[in-house]
N, C-alpha and C. Protein backbone atom coordinates (compact mmCIF):
# COMPACT_ATOMS: atom_id res chain seq x y z
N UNK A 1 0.84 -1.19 0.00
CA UNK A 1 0.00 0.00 0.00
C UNK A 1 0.88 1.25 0.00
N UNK A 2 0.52 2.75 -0.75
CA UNK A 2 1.54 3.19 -1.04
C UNK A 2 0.43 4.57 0.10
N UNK A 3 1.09 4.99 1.14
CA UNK A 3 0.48 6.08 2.33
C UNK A 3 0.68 7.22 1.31
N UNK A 4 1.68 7.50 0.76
CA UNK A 4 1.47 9.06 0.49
C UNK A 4 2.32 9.02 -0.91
N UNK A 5 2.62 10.56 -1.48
CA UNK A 5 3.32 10.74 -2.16
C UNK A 5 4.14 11.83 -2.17
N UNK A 6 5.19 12.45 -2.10
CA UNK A 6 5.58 13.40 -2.04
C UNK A 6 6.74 14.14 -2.64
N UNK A 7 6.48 15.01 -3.71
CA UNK A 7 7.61 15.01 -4.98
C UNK A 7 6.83 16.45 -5.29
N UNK A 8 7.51 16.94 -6.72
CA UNK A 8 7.31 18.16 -7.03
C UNK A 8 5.90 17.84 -7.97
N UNK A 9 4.85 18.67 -7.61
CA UNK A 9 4.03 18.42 -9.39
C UNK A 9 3.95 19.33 -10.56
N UNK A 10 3.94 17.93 -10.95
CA UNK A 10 4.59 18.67 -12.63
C UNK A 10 3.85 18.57 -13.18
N UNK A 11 2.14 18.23 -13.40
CA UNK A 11 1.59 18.40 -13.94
C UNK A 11 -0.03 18.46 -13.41
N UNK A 12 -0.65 19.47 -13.90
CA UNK A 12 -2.29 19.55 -12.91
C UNK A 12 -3.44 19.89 -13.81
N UNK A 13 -4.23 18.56 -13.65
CA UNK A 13 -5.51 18.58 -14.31
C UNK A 13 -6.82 18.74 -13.15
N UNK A 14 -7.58 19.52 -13.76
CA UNK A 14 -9.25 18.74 -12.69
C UNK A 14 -9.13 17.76 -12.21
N UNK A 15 -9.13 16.45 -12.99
CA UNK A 15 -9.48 14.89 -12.54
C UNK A 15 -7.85 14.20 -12.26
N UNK A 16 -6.70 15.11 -12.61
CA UNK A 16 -5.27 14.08 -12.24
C UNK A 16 -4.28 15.08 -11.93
N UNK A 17 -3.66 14.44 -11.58
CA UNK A 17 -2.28 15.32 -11.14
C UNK A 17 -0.79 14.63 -11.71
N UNK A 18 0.08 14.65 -12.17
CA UNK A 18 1.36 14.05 -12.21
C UNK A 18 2.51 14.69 -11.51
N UNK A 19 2.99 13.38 -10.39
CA UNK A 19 4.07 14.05 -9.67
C UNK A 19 5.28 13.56 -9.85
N UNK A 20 6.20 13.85 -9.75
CA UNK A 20 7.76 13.66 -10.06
C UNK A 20 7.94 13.52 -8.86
N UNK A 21 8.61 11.91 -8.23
CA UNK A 21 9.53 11.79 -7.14
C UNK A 21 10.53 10.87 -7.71
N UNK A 22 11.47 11.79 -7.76
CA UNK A 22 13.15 11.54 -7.93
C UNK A 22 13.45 10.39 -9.62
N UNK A 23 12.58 11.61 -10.52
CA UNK A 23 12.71 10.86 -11.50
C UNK A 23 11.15 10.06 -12.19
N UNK A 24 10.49 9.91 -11.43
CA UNK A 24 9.27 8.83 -12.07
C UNK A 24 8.03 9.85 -11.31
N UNK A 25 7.88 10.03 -12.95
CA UNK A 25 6.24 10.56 -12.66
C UNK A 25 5.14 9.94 -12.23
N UNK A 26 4.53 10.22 -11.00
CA UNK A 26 3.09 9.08 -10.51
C UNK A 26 1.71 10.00 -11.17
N UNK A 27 0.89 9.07 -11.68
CA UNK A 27 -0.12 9.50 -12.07
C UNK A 27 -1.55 9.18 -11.18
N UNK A 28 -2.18 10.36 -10.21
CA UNK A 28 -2.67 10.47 -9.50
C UNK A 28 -4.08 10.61 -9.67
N UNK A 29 -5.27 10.44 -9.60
CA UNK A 29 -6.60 10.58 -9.68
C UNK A 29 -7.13 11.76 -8.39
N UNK A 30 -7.74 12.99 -8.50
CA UNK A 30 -7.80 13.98 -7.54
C UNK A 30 -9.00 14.08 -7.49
N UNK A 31 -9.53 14.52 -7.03
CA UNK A 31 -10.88 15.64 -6.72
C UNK A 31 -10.44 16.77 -6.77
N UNK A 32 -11.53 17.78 -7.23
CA UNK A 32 -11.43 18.92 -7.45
C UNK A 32 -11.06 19.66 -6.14
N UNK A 33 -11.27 19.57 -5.24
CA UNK A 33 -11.13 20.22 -3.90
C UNK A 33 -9.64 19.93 -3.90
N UNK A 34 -8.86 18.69 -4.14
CA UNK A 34 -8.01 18.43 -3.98
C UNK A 34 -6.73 19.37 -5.23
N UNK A 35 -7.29 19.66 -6.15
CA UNK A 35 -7.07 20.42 -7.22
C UNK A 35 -6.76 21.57 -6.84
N UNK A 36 -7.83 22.26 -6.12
CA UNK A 36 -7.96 23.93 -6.27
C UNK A 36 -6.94 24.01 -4.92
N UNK A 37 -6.47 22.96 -4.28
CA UNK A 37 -5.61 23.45 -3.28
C UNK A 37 -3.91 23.22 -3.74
N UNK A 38 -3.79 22.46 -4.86
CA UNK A 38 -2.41 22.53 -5.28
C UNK A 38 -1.72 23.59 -6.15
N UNK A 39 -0.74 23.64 -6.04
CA UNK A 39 -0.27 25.29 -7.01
C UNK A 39 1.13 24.33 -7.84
N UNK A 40 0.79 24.56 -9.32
CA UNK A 40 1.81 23.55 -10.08
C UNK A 40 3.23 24.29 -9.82
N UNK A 41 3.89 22.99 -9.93
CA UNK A 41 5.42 23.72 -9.97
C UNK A 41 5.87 23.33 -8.45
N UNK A 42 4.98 23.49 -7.83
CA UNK A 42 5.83 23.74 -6.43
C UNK A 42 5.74 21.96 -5.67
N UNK A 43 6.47 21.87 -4.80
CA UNK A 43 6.81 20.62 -4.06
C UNK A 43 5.00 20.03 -3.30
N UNK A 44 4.65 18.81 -3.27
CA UNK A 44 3.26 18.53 -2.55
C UNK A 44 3.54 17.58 -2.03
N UNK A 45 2.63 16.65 -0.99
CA UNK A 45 2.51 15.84 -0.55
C UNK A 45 0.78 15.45 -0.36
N UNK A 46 0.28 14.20 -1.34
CA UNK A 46 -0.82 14.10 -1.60
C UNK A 46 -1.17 12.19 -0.32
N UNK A 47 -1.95 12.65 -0.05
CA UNK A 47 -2.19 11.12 0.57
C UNK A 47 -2.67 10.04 -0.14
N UNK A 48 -2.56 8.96 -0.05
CA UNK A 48 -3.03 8.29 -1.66
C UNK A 48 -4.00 6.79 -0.87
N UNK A 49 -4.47 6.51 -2.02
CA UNK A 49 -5.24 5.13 -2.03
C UNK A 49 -4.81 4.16 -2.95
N UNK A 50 -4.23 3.19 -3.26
CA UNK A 50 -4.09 2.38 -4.07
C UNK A 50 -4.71 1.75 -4.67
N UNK A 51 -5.98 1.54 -5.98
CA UNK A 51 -7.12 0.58 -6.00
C UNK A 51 -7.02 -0.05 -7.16
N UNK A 52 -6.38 -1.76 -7.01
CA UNK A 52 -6.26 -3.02 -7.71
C UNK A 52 -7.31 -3.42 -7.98
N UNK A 53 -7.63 -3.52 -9.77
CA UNK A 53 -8.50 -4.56 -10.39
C UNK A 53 -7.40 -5.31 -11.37
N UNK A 54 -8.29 -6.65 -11.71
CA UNK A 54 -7.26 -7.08 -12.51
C UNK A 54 -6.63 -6.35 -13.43
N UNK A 55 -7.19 -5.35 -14.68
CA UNK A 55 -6.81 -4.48 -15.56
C UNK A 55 -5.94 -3.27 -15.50
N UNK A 56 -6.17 -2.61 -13.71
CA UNK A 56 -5.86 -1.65 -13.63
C UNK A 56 -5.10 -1.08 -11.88
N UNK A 57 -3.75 -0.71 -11.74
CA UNK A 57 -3.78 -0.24 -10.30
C UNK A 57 -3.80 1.28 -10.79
N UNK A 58 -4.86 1.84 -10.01
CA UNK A 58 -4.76 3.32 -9.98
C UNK A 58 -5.24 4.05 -8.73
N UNK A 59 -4.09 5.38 -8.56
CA UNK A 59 -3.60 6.22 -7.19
C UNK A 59 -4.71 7.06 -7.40
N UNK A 60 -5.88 7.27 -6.19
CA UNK A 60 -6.10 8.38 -5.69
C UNK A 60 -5.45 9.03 -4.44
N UNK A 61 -5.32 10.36 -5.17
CA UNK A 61 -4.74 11.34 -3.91
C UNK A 61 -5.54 12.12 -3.56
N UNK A 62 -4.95 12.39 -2.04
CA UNK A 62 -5.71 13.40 -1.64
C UNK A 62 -4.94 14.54 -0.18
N UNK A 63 -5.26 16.12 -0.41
CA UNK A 63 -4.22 17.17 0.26
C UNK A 63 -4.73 16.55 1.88
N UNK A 64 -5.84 16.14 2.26
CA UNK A 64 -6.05 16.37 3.63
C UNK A 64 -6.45 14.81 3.75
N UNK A 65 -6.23 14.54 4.92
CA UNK A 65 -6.43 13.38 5.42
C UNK A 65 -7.72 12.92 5.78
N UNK A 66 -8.49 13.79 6.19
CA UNK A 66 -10.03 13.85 6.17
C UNK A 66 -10.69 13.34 4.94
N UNK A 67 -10.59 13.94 3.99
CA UNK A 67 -10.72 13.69 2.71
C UNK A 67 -10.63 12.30 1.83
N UNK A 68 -9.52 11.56 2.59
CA UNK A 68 -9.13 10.42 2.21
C UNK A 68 -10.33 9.42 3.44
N UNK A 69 -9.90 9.83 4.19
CA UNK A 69 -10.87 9.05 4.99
C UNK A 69 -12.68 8.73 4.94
N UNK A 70 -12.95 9.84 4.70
CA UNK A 70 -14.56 9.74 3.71
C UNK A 70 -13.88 8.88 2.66
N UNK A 71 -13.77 9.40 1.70
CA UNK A 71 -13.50 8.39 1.02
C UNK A 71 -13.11 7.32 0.84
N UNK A 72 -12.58 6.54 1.79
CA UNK A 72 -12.67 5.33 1.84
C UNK A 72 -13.50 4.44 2.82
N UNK A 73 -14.13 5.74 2.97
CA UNK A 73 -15.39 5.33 4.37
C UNK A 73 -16.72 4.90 2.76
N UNK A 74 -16.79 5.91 1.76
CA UNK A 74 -17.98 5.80 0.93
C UNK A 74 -17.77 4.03 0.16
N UNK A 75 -16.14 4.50 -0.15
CA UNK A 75 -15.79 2.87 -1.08
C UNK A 75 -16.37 1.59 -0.77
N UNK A 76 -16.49 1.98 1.20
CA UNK A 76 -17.21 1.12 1.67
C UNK A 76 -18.55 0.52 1.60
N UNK A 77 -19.03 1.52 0.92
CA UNK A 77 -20.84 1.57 0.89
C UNK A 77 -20.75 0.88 -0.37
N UNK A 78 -21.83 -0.68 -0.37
CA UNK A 78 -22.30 -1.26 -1.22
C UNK A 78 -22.77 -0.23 -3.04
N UNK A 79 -22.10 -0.41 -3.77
CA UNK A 79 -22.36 0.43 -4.94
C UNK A 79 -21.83 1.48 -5.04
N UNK A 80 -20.62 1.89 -4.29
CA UNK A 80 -20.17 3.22 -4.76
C UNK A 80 -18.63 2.72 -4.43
N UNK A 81 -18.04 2.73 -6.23
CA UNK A 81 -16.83 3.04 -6.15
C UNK A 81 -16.10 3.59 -6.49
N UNK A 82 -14.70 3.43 -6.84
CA UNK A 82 -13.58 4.67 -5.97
C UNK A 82 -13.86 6.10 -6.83
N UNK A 83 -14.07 5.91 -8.05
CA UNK A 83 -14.52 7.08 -9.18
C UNK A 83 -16.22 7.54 -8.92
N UNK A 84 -16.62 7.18 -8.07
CA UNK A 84 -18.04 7.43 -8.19
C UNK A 84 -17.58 8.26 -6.67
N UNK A 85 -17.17 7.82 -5.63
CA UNK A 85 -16.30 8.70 -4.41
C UNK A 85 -15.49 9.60 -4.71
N UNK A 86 -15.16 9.74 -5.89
CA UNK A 86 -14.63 11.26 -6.12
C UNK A 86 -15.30 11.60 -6.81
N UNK A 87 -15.99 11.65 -7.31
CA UNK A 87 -17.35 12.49 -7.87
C UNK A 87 -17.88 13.03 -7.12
N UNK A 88 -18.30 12.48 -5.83
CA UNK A 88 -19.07 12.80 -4.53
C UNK A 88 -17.98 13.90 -4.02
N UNK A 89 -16.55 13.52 -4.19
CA UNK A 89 -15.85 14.48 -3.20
C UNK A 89 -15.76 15.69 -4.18
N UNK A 90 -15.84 15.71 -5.38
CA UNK A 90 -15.90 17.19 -6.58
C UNK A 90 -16.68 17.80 -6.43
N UNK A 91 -17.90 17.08 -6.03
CA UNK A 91 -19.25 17.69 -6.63
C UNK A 91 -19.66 18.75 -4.84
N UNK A 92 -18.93 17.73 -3.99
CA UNK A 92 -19.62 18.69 -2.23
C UNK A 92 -17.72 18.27 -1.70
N UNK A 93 -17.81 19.59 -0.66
CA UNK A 93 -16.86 19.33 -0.01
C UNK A 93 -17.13 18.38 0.85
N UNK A 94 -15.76 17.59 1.44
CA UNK A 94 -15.76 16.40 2.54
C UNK A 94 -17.18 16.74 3.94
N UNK A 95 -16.72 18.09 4.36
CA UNK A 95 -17.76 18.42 5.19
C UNK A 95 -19.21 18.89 5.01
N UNK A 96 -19.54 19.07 3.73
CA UNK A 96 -20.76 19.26 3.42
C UNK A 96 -20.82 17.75 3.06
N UNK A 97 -20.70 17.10 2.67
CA UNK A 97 -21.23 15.48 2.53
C UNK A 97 -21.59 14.79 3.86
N UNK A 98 -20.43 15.07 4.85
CA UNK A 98 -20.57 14.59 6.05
C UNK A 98 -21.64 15.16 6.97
N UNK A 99 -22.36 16.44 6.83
CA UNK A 99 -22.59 17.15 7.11
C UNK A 99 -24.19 16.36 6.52
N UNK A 100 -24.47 16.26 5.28
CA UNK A 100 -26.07 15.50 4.89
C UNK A 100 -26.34 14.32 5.06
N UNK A 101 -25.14 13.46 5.39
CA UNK A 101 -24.97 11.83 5.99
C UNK A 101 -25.76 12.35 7.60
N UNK A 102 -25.22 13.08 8.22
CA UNK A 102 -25.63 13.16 9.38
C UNK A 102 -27.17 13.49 9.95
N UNK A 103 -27.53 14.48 8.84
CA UNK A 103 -28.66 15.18 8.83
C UNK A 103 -29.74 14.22 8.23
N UNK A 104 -28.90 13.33 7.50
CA UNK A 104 -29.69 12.31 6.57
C UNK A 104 -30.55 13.44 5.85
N UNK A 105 -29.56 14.50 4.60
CA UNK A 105 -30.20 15.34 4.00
C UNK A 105 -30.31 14.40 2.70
N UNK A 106 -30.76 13.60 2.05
CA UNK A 106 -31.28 12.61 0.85
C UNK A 106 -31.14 12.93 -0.44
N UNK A 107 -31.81 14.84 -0.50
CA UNK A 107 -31.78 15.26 -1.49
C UNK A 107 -30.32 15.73 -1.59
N UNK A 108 -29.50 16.06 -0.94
CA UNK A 108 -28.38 16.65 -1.02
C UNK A 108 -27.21 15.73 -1.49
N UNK A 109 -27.29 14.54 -1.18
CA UNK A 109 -26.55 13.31 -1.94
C UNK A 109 -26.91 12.98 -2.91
N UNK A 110 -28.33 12.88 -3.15
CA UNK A 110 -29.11 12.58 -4.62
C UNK A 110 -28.41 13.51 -5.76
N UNK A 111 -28.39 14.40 -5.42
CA UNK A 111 -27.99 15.76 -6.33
C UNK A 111 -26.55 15.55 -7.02
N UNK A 112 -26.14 14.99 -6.40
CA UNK A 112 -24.73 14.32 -7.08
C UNK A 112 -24.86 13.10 -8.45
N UNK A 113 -24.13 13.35 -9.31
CA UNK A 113 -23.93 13.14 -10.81
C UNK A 113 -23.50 11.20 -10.24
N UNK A 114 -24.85 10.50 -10.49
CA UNK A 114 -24.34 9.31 -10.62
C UNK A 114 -24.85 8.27 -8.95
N UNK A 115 -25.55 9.06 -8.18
CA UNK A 115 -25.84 8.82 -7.02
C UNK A 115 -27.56 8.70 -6.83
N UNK A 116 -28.25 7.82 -7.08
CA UNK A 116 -29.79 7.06 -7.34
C UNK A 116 -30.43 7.52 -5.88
N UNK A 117 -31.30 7.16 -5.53
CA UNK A 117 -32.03 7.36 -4.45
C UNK A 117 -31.68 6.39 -3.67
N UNK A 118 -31.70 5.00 -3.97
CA UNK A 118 -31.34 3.55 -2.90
C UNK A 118 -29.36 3.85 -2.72
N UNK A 119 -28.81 4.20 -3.72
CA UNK A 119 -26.87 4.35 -3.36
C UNK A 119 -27.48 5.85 -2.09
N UNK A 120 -28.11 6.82 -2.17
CA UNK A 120 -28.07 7.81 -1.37
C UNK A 120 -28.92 7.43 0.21
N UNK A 121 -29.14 6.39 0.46
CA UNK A 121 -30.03 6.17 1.16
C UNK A 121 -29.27 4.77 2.03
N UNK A 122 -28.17 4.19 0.98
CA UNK A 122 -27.47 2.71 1.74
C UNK A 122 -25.88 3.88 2.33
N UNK A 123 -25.90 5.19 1.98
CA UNK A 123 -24.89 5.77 2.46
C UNK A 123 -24.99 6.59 3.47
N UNK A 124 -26.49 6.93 3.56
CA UNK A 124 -26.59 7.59 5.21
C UNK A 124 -26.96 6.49 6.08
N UNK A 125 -27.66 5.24 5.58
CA UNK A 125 -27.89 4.23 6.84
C UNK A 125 -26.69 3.77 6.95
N UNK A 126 -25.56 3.55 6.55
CA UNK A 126 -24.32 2.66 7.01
C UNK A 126 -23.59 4.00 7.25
N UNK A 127 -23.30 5.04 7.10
CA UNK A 127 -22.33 5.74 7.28
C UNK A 127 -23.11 7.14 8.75
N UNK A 128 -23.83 6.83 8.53
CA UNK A 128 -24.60 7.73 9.48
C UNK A 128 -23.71 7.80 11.38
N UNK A 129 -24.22 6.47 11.83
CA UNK A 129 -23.61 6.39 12.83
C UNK A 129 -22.14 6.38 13.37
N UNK A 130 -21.42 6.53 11.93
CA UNK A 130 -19.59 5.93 12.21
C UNK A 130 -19.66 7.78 12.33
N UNK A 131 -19.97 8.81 11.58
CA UNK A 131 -19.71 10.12 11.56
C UNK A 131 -20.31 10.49 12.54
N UNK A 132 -21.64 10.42 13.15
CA UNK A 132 -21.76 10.92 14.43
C UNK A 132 -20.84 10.77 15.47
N UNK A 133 -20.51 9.33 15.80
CA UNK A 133 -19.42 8.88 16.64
C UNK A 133 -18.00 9.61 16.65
N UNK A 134 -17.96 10.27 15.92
CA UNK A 134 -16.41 11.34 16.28
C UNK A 134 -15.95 10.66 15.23
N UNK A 135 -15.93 9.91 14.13
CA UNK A 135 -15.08 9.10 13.35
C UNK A 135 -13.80 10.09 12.77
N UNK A 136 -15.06 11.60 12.69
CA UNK A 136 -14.11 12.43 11.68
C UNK A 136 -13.81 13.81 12.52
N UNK A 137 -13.70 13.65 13.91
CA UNK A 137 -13.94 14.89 14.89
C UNK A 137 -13.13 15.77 14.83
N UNK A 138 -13.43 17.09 14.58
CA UNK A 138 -12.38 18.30 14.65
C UNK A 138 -11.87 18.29 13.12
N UNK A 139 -12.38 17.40 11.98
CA UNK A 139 -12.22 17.89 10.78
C UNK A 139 -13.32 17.95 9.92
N UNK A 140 -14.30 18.48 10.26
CA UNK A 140 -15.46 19.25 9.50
C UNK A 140 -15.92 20.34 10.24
N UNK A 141 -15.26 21.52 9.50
CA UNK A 141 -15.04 22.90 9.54
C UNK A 141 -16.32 23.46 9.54
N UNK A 142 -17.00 22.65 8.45
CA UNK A 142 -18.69 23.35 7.98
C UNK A 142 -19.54 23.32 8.98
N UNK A 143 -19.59 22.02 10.24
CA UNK A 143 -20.36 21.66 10.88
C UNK A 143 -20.98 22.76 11.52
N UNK A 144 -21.74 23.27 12.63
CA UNK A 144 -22.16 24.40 13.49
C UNK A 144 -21.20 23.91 14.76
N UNK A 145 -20.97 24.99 15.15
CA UNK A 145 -19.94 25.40 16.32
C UNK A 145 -20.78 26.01 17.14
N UNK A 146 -20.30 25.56 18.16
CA UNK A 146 -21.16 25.91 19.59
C UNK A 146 -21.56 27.44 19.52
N UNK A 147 -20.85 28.55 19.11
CA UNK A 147 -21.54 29.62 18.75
C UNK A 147 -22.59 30.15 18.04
N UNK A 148 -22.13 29.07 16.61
CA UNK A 148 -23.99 28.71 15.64
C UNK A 148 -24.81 28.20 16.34
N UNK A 149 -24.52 27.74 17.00
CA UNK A 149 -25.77 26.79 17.74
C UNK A 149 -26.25 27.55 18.01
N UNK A 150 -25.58 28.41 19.17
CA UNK A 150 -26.35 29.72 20.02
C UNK A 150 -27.08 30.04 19.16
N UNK A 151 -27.23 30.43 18.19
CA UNK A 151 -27.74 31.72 16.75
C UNK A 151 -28.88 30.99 16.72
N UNK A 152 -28.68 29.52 16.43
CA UNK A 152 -29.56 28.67 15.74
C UNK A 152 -30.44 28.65 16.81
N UNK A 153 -30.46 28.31 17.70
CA UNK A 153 -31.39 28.23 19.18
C UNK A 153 -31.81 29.65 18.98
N UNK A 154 -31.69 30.90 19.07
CA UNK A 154 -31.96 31.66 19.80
C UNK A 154 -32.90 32.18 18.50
N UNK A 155 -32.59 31.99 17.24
CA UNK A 155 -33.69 32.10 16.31
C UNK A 155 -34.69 31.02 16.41
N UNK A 156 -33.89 29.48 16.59
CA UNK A 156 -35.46 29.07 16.79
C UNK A 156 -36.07 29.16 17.66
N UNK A 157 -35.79 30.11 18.72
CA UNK A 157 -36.77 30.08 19.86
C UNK A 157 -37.82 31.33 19.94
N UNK A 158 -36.94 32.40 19.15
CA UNK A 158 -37.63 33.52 18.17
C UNK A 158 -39.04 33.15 17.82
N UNK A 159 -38.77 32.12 16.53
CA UNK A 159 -39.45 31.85 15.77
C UNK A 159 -41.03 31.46 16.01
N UNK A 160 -40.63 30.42 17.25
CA UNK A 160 -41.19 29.19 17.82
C UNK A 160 -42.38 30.03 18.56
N UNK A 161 -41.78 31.37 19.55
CA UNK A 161 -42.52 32.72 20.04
C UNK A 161 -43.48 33.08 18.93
N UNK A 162 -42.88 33.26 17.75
CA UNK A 162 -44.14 34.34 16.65
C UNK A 162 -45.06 33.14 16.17
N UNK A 163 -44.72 32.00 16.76
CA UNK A 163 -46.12 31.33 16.29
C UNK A 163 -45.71 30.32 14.99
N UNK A 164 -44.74 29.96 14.59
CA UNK A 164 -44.16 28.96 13.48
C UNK A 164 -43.60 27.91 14.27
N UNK A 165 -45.04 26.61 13.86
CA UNK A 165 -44.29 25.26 14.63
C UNK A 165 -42.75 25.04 14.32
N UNK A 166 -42.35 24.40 15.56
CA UNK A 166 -41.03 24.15 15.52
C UNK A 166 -40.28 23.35 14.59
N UNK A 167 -40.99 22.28 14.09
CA UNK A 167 -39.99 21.48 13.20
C UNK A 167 -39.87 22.30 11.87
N UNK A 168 -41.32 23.46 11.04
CA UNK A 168 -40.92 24.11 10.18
C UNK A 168 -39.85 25.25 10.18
N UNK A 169 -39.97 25.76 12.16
CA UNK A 169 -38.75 26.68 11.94
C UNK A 169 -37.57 25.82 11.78
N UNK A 170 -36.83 25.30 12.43
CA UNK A 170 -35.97 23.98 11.99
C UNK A 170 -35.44 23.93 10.54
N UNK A 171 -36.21 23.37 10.16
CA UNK A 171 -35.79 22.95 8.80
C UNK A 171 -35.81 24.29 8.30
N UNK A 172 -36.87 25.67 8.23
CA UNK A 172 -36.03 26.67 7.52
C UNK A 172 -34.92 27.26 7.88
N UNK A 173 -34.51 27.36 9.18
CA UNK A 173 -33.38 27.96 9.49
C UNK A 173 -32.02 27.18 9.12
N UNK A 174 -31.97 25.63 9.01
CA UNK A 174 -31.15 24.94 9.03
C UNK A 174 -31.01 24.87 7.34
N UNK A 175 -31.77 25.41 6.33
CA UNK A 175 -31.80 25.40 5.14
C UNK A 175 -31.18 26.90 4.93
N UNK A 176 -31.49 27.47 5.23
CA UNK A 176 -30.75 28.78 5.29
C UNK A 176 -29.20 29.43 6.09
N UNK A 177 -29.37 28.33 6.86
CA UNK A 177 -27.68 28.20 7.29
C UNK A 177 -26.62 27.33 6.33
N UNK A 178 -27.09 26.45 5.61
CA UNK A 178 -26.20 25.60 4.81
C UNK A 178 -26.19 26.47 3.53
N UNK A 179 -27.55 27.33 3.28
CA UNK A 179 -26.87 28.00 1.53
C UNK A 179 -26.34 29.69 2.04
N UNK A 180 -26.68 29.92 3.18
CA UNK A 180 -25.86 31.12 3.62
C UNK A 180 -24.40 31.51 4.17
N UNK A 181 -24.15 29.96 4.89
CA UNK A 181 -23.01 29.66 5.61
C UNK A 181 -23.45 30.27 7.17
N UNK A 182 -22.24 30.39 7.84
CA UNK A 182 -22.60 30.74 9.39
C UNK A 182 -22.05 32.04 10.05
N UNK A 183 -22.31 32.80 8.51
CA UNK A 183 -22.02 34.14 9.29
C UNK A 183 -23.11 35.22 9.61
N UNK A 184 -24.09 34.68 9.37
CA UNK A 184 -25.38 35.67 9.62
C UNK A 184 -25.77 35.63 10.96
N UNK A 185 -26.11 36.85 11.44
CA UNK A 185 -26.58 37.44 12.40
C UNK A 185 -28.10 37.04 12.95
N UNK A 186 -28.63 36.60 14.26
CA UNK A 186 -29.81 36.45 14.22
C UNK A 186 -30.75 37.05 13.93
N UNK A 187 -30.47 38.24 13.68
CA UNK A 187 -31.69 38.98 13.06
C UNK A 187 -31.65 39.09 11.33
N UNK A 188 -30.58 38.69 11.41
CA UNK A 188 -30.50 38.47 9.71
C UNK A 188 -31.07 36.74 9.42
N UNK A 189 -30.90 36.01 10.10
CA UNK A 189 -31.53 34.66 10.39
C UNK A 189 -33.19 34.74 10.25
N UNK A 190 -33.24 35.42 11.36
CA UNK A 190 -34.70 35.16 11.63
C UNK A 190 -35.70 36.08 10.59
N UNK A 191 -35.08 37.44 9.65
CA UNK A 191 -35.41 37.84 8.68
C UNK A 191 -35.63 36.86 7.69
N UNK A 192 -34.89 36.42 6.95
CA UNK A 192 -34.90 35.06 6.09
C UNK A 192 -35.61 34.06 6.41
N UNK A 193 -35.24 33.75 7.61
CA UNK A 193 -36.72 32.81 7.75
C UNK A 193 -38.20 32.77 8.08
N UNK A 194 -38.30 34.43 7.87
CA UNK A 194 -39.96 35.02 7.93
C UNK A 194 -40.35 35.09 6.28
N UNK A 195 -39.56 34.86 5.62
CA UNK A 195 -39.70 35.28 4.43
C UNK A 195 -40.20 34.36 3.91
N UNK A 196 -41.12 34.05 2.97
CA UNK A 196 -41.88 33.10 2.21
C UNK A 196 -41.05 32.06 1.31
N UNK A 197 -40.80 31.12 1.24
CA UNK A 197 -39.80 30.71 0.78
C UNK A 197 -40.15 30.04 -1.18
């Protein structure tokens, strides 16, 4: 099994990378996330996966270790493999994936190029409980932080006051925190989520 790679790259595509260590170019399979964080020319160190079929051994890499680890957490899931897991990792970052496994958001995995309703549905029931459990703790950035929370509570308790059952405030506020991100203000929160959607 080959852990990492680490050489200059000499060459950078969307879907590959080619790196030079000490003479022999490795030809790498990336995700885009993994892409937009390399700068050609200069020295990297990519973490890799090795994946043997009879026809073919081919390297996925990847800059963060998190990254690699979903991903070989998805490889795991009945029907999704290693090119269909980086599709998933192009299409959403590591922590927004981890992030709708948890929530068991359905449509948000569906939405991915190549991912059916039963593959989006055998990947939050098997992967659901390993990510709650800390599997991936302190590396999903996206998640809410005890300070969002505050926000998030204190709008839904806003909300819950003007008379909007709770599970609809919920789900709008928590829909409006994932396409807004977590820098809005509760009154900028609870604006948006008075708003008709």
């Amino acid at each position: 099994m080959i852990a990492y790679i680490d050489g200059k790259l000499a060459y950078k595509d969307p879907t590959f990378v080619i790196i030079d260590v000490a003479g022999v170019g490795y030809h790498i399979k990336i995700s885009l996330q993994t892409y937009s964080a390399l700068k050609e020319g200069e020295r990297c160190r990519l973490q890799t996966y090795l994946h043997i079929k009879e026809d073919a051994h081919t390297l996925y890499g990847f800059v963060e270790n998190a990254e690699k680890r979903l991903f070989l957490e998805l490889i795991s899931v009945s029907g999704i493999g290693p090119n269909t897991a980086l599709m998933m990792l192009s299409s959403l970052s590591y922590a927004e994936i981890q992030q709708a496994i948890v929530s068991e958001d359905l449509r948000t995995i569906q939405s991915i190029k190549g991912i059916g309703t039963k593959t989006a549905q055998r990947v939050i029931l098997e992967l659901k409980d390993k990510i709650k459990k800390g599997m991936f703790a302190g590396e999903a950035p996206n998640f809410p932080s005890p300070t969002n929370n505050t926000i998030r509570n204190e709008a839904l308790s806003a909300l819950v006051t003007l008379g909007i059952p709770k599970n609809v405030a919920e789900k709008s506020i928590d829909t409006i925190l994932k396409q807004e991100g977590n820098q809005l203000s509760i009154e900028q929160l609870i604006k948006k989520a008075l708003k008709p959607s």
